[in-house]
N, C-alpha and C. Protein backbone atom coordinates (compact mmCIF):
# COMPACT_ATOMS: atom_id res chain seq x y z
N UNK A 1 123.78 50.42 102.85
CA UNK A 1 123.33 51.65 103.48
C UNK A 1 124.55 52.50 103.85
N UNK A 2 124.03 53.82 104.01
CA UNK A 2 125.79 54.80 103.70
C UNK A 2 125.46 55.40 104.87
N UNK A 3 126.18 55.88 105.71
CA UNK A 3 126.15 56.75 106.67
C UNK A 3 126.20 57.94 106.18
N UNK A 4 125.01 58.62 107.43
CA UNK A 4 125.18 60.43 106.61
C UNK A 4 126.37 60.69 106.96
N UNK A 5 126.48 62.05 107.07
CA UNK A 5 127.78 62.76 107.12
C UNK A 5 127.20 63.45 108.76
N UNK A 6 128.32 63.52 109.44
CA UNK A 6 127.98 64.11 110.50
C UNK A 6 127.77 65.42 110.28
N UNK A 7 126.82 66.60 111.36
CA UNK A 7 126.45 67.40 111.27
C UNK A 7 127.73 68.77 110.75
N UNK A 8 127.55 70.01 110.03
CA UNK A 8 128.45 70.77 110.36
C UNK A 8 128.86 71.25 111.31
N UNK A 9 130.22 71.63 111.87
CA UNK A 9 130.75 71.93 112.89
C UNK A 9 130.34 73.16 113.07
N UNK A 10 129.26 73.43 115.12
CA UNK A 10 128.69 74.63 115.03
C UNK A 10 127.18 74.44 115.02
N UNK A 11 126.65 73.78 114.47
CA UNK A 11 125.26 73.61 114.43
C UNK A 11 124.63 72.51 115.27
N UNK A 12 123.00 72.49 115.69
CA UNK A 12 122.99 71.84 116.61
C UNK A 12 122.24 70.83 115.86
N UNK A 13 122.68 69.62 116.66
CA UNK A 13 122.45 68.69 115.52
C UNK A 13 121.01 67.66 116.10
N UNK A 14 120.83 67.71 117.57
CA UNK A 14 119.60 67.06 118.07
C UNK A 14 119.35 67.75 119.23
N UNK A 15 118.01 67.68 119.85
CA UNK A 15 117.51 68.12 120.92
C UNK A 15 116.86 66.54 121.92
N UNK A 16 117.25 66.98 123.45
CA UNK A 16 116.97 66.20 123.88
C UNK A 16 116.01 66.40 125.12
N UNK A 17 115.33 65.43 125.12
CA UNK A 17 114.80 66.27 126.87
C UNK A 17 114.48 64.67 127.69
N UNK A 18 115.41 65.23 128.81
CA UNK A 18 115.75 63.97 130.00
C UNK A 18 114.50 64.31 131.58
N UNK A 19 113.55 63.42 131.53
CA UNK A 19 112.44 63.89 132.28
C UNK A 19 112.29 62.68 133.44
N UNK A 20 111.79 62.64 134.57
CA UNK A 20 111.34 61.20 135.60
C UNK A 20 110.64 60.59 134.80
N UNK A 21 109.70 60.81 134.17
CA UNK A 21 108.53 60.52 133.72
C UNK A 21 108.89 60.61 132.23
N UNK A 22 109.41 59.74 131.32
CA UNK A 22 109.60 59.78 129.82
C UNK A 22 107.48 59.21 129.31
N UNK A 23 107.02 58.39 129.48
CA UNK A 23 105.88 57.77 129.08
C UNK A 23 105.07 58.64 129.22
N UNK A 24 105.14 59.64 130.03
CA UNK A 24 103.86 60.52 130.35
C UNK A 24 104.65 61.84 129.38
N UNK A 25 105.23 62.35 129.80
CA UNK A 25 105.90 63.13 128.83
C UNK A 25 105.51 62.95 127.01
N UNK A 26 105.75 62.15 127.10
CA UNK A 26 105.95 61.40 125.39
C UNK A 26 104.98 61.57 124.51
N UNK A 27 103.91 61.30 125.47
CA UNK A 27 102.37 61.05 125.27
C UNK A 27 101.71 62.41 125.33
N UNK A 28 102.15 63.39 126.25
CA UNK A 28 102.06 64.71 126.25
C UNK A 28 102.72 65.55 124.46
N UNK A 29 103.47 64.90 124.34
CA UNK A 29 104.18 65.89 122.82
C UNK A 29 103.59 64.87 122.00
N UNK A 30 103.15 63.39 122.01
CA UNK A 30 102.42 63.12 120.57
C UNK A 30 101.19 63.87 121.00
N UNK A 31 100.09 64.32 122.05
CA UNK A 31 98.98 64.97 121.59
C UNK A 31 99.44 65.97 121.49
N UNK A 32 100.04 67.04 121.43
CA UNK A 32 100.19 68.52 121.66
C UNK A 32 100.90 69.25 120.51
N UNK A 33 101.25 68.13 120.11
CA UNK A 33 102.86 68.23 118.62
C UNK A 33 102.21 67.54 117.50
N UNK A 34 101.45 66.26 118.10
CA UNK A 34 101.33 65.33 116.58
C UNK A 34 102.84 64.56 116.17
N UNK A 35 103.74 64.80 117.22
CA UNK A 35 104.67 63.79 117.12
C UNK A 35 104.83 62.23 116.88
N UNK A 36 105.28 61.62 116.85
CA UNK A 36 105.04 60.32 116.65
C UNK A 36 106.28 59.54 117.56
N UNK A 37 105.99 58.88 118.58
CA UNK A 37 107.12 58.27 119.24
C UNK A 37 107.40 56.81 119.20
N UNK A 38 108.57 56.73 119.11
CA UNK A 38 109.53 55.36 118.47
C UNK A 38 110.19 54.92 119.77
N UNK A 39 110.08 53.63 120.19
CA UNK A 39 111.05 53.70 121.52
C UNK A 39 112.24 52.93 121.11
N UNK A 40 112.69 53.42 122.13
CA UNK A 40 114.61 53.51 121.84
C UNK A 40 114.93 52.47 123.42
N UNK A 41 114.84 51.17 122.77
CA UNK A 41 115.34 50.27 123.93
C UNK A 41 117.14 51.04 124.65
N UNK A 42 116.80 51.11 126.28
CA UNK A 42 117.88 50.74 127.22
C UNK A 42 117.85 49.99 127.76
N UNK A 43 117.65 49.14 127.69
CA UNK A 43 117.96 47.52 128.43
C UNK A 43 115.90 47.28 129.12
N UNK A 44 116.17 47.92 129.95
CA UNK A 44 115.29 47.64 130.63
C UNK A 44 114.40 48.90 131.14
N UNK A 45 114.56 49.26 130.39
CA UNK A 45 113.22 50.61 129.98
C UNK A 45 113.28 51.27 128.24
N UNK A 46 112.44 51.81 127.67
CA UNK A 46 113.05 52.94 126.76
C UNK A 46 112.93 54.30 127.05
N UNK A 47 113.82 54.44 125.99
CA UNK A 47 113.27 55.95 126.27
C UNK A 47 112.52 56.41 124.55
N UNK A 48 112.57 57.76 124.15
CA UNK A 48 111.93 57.43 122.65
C UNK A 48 112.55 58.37 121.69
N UNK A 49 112.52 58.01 120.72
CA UNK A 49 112.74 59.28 119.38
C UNK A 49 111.40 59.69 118.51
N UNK A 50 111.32 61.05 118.93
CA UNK A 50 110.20 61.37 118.23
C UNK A 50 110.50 62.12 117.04
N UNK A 51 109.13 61.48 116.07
CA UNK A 51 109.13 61.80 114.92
C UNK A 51 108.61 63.17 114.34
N UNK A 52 108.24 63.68 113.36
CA UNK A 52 107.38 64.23 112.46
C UNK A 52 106.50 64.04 111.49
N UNK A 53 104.93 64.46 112.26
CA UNK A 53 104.39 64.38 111.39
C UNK A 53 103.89 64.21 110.03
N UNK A 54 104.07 63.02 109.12
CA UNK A 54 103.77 63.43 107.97
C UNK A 54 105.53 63.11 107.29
N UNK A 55 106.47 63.10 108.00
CA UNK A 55 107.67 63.14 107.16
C UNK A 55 108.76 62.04 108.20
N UNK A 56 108.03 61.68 109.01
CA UNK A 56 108.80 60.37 109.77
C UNK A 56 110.35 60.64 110.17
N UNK A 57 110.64 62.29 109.66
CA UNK A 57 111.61 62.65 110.05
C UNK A 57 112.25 62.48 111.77
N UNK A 58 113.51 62.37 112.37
CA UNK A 58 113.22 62.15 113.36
C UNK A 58 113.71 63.88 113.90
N UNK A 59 113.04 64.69 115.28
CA UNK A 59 112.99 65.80 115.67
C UNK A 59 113.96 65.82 117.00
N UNK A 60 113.66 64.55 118.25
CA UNK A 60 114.59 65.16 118.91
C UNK A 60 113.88 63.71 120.09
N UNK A 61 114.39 63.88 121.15
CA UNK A 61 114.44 62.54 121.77
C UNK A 61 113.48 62.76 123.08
N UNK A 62 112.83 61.46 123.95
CA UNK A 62 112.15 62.19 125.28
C UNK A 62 113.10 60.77 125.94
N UNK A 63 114.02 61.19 127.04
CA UNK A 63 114.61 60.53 127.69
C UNK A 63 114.17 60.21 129.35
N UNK A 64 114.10 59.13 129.70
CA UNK A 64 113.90 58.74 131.09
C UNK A 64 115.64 59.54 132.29
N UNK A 65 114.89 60.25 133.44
CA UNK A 65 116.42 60.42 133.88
C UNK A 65 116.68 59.47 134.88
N UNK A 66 117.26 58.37 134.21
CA UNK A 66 117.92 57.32 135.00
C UNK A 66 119.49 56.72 134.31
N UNK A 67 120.06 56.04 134.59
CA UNK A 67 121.62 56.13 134.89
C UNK A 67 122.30 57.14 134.72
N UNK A 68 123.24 57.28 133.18
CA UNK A 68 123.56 58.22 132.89
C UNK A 68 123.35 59.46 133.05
N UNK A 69 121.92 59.65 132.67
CA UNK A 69 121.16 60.91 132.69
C UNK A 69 120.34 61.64 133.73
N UNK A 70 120.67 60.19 134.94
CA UNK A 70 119.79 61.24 136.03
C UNK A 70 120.23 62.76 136.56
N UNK A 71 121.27 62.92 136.60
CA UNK A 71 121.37 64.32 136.90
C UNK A 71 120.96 65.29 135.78
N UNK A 72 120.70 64.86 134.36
CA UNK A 72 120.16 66.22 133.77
C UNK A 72 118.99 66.60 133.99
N UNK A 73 119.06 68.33 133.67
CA UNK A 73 118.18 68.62 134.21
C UNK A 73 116.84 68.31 133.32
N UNK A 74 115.64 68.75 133.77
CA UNK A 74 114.57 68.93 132.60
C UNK A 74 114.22 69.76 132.16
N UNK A 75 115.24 69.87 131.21
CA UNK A 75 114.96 71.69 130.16
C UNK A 75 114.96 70.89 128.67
N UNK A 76 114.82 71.18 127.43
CA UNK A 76 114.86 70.93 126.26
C UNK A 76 116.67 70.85 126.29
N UNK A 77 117.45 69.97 125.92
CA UNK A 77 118.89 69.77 125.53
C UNK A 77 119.59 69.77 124.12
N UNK A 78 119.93 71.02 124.04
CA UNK A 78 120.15 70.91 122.61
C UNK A 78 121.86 70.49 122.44
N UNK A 79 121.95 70.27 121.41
CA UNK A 79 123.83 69.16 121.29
C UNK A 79 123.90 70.06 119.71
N UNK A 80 125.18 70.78 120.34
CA UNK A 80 126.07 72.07 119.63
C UNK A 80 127.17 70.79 119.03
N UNK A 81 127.26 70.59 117.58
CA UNK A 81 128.03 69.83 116.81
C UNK A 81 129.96 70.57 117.30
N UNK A 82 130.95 69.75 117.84
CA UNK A 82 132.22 70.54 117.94
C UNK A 82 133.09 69.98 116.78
N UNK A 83 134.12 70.28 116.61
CA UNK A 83 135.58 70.10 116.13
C UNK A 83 136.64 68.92 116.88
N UNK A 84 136.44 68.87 117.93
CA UNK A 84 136.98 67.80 119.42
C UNK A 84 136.82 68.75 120.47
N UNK A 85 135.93 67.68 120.86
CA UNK A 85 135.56 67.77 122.31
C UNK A 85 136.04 67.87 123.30
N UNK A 86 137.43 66.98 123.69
CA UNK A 86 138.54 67.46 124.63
C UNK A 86 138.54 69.09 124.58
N UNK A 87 138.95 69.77 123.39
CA UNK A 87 139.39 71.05 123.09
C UNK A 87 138.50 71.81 123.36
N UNK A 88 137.25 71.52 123.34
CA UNK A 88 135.55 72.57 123.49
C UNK A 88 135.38 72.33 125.36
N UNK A 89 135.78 71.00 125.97
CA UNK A 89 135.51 71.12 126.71
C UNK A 89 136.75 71.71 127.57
N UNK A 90 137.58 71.52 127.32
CA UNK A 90 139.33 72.77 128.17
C UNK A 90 138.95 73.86 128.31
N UNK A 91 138.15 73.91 126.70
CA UNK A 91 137.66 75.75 126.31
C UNK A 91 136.42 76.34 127.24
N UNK A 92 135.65 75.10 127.69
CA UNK A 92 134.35 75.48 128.30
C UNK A 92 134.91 75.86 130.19
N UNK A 93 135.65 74.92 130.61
CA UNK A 93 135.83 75.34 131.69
C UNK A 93 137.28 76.52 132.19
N UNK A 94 138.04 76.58 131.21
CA UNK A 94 138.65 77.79 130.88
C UNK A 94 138.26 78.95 131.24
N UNK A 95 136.96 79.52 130.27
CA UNK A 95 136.03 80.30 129.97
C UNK A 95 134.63 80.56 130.82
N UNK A 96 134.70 79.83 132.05
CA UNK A 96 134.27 79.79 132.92
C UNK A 96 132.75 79.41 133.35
N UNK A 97 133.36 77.94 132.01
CA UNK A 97 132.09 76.91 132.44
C UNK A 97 131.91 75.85 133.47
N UNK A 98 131.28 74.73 133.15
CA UNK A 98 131.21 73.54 134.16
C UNK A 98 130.93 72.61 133.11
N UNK A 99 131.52 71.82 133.33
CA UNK A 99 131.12 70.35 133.26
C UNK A 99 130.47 70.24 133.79
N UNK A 100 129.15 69.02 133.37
CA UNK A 100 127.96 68.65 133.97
C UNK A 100 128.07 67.42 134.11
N UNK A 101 128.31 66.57 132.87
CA UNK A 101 128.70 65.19 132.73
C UNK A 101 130.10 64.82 131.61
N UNK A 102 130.61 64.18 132.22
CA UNK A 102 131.72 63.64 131.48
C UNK A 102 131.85 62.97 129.96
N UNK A 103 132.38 63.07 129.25
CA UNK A 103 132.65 62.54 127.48
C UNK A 103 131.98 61.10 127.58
N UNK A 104 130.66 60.97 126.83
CA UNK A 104 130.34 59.74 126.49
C UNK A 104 130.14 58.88 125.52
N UNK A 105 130.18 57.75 125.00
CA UNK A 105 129.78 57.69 123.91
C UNK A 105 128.70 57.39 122.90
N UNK A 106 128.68 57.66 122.17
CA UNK A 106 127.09 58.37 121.51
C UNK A 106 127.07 57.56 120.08
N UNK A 107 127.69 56.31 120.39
CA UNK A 107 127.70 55.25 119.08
C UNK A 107 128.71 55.50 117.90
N UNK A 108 129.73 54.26 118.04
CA UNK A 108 130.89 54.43 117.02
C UNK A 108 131.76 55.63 117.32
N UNK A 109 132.43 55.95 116.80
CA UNK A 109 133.62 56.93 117.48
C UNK A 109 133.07 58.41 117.67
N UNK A 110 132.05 58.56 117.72
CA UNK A 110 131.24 59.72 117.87
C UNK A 110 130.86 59.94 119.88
N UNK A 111 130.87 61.44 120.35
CA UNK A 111 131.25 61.26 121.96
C UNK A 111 129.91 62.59 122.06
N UNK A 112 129.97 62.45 123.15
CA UNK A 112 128.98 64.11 123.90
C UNK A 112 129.29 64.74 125.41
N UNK A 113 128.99 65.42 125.37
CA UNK A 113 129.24 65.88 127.30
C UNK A 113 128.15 67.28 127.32
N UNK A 114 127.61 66.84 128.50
CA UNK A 114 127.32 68.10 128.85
C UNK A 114 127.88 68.94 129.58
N UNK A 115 127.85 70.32 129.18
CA UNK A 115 128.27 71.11 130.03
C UNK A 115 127.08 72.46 130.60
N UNK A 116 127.87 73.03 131.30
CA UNK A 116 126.88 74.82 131.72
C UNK A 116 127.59 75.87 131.26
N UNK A 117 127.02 76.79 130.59
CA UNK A 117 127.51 77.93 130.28
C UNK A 117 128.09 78.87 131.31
N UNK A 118 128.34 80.13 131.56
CA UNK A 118 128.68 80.71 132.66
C UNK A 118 127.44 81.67 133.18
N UNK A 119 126.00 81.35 132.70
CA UNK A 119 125.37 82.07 132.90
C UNK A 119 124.20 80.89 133.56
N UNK A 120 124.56 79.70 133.44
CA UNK A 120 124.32 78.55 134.11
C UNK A 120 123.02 77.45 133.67
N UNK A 121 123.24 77.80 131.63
CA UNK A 121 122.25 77.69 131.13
C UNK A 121 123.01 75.73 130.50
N UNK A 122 122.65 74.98 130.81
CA UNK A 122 122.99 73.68 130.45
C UNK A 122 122.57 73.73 128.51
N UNK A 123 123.82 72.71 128.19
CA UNK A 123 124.00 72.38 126.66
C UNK A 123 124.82 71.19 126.48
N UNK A 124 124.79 70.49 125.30
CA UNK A 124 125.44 69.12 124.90
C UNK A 124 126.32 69.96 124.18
N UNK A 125 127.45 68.71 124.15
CA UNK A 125 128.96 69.24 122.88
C UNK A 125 128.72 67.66 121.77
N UNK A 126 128.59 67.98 120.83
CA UNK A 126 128.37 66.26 120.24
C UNK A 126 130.06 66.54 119.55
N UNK A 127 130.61 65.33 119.26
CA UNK A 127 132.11 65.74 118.32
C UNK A 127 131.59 63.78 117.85
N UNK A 128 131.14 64.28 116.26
CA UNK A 128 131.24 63.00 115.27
C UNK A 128 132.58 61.63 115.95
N UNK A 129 133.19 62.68 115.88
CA UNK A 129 134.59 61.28 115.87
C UNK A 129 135.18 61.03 114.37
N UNK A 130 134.52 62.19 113.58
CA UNK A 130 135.49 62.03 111.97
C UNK A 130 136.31 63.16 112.17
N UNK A 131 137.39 63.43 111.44
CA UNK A 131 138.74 64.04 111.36
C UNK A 131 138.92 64.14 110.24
N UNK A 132 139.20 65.26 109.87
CA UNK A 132 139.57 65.63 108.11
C UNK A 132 140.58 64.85 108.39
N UNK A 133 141.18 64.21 106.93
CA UNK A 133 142.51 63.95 106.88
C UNK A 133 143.70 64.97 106.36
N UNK A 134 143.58 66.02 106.39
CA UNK A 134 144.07 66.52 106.19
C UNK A 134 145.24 67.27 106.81
């Protein structure tokens, strides 16, 4: 099995939404969407990846807000693909953002953080963790 290629740099590559209530939620977007939800063991709860209809594609995630994620908020979270993340995030609070949550990791050398815009609209930074060699 081959790994895809991480997303292009710039585009958003998943949506997330971090709620108290992931099970009730979940159950709300498979009737309302026709989604299809997959749970995504954390130890000792899941949370889920939901699908698409008809194409088992996966669309975007319904997260419980507990450890990590309890402080996000509950808005839809979309994750803006970067270049390095150190550099997006210097650039974000530079430019007169916030950090929300600190660089995490998001499986294999691949990281995320959230941050706030300056207009105080919350977003993910995803950075693969591949590097041209060039």
């Amino acid at each position: 099995m081959t790994t895809p290629p991480p997303p292009p740099i710039g585009t958003v590559g998943w949506f997330d939404l971090t709620v108290p209530n992931a099970p009730a939620v979940r159950a709300f977007y498979e009737r309302v969407t026709g989604w299809t939800a997959t749970p995504l063991s954390m130890g000792d709860y899941d949370d889920y990846i939901m699908t698409a209809t008809g194409t088992g594609a996966p669309v975007g995630g319904v997260c419980n807000a507990r450890g990590q994620n309890a402080a996000l908020p509950a808005v839809w979270l979309m994750y803006i693909t970067v270049a390095d993340l150190d550099a997006s995030l210097a650039e974000c609070e530079a430019s007169g953002g916030r950090i929300l949550s600190a660089p995490r990791n998001a499986g294999g050398p691949a990281r995320f953080a959230v941050i706030e815009d300056p207009a105080g609209a919350p977003v993910a930074l995803y950075d693969a963790g591949v590097r041209d060699p060039a």
